[in-house]
Protein backbone atom coordinates (compact mmCIF):
# COMPACT_ATOMS: atom_id res chain seq x y z
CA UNK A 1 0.57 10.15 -33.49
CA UNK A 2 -2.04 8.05 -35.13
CA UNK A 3 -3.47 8.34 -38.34
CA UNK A 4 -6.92 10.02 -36.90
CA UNK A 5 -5.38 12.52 -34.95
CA UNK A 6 -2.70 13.78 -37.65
CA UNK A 7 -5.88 14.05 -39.91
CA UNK A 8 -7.62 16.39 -37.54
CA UNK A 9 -4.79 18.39 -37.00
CA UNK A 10 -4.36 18.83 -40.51
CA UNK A 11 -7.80 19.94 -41.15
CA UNK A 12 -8.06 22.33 -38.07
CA UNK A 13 -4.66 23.95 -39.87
CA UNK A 14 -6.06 24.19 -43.26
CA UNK A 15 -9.69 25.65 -42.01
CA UNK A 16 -6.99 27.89 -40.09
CA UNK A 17 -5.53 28.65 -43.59
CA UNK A 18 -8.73 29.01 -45.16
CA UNK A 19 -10.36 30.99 -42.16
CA UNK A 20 -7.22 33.97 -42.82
CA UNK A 21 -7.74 34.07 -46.59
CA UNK A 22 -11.60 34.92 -46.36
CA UNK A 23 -11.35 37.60 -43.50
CA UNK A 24 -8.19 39.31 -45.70
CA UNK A 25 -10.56 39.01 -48.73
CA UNK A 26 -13.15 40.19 -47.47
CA UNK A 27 -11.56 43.24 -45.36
CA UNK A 28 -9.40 44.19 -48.43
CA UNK A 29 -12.42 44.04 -50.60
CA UNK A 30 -14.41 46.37 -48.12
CA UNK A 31 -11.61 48.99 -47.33
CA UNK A 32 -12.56 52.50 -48.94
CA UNK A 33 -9.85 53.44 -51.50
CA UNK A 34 -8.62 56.72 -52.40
CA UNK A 35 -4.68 56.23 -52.56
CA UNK A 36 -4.88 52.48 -52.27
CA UNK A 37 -2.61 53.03 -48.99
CA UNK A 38 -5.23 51.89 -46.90
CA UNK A 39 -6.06 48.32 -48.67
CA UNK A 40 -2.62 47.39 -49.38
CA UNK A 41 -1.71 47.98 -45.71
CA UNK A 42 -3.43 44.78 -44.40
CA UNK A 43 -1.20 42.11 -42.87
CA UNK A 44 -2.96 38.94 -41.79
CA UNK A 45 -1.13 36.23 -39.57
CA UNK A 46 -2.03 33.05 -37.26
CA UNK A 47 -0.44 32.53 -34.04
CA UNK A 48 1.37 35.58 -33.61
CA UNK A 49 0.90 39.26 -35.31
CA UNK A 50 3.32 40.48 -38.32
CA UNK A 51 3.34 42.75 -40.56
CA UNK A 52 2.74 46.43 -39.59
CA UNK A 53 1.44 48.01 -35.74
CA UNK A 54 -2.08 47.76 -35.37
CA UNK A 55 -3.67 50.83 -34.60
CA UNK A 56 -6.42 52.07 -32.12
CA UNK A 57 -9.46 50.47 -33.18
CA UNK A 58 -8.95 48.31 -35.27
CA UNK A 59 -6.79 46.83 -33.63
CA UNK A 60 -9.22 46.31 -30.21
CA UNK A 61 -11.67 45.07 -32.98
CA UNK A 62 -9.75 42.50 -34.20
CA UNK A 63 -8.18 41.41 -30.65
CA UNK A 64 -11.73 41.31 -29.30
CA UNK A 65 -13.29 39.08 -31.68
CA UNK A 66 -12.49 35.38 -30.90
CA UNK A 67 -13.49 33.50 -34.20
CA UNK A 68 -12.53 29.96 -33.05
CA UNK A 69 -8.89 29.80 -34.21
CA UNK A 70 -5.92 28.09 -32.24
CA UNK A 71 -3.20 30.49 -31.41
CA UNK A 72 -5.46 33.24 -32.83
CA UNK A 73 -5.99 35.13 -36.13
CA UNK A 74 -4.29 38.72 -36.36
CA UNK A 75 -4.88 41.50 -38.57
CA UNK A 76 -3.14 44.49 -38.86
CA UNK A 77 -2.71 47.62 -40.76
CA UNK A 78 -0.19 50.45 -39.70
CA UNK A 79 -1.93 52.83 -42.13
CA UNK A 80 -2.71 55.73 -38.95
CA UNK A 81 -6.49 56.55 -40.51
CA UNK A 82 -7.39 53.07 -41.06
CA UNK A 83 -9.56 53.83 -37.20
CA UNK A 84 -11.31 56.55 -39.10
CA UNK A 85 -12.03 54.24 -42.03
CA UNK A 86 -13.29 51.95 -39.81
CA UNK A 87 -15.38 54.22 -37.75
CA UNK A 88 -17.08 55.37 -41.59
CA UNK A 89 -15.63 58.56 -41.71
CA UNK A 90 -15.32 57.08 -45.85
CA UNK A 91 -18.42 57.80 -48.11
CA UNK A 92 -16.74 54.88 -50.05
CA UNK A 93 -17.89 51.99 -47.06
CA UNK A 94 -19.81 51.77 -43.94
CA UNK A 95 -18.48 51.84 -40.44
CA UNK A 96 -17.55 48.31 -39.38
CA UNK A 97 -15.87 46.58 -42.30
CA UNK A 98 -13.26 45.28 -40.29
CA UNK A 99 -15.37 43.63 -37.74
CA UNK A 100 -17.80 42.35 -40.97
CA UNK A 101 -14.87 40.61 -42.80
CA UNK A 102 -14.23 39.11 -38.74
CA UNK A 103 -17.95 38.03 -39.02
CA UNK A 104 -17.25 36.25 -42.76
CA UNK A 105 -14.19 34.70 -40.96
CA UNK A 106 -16.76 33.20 -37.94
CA UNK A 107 -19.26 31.95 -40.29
CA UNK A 108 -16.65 30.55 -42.72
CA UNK A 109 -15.52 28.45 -39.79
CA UNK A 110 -19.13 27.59 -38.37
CA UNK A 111 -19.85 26.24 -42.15
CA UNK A 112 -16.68 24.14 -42.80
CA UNK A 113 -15.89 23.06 -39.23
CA UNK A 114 -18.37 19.55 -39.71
CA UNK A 115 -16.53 18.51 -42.48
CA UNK A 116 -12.94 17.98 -40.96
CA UNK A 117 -15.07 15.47 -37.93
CA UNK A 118 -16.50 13.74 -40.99
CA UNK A 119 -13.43 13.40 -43.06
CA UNK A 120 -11.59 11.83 -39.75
């Protein structure tokens, strides 16, 4: 593989990297807490899912939302009110905080993506 290519690959994996620490940042950071169950129930993964069963909504949140990764970007959380969380039945955060740290994710990627063409 030449020396151009291996650099773009590695930069596509480390915006990858990136990418999954900002959206499980910024989801942990906007789950409501009461027992702490909810937050510390986030699994984040690329390529394939881990971690705990996604549930309901979330889950179709996060599968819907195509934020530009290869092999995809998967977050899960098997706690079973985390849909109601979502949804804002929580005083604590507003309905959609999933699908906002999904949107952090997007923008993260739309911000950084010029720099790994320039650095190759």
């Amino acid at each position: 593989m030449d020396l151009r290519a291996r650099g773009l690959e590695k930069g596509v994996e480390d915006l990858a990297r990136e990418t999954a620490l900002k959206v499980m940042e910024t989801v942990s950071e906007r789950t409501p807490v009461d027992t702490g169950r909810a937050r510390a129930g986030w699994r984040i993964s690329l390529g394939t899912a881990t971690g705990g069963r996604p549930r309901g909504e979330a889950r179709a949140v996060a599968d819907g939302f195509r934020i530009g990764l290869p092999g995809g970007l998967f977050l899960t959380n098997d706690v079973e009110y985390i849909v109601f969380l979502e949804n804002g039945h929580s005083q604590q955060a507003p309905a959609g905080f999933v699908r906002q740290g999904l949107e952090a994710g997007r923008a993260f990627i739309k911000s950084r993506s010029g720099t790994i063409f320039r650095a190759v």
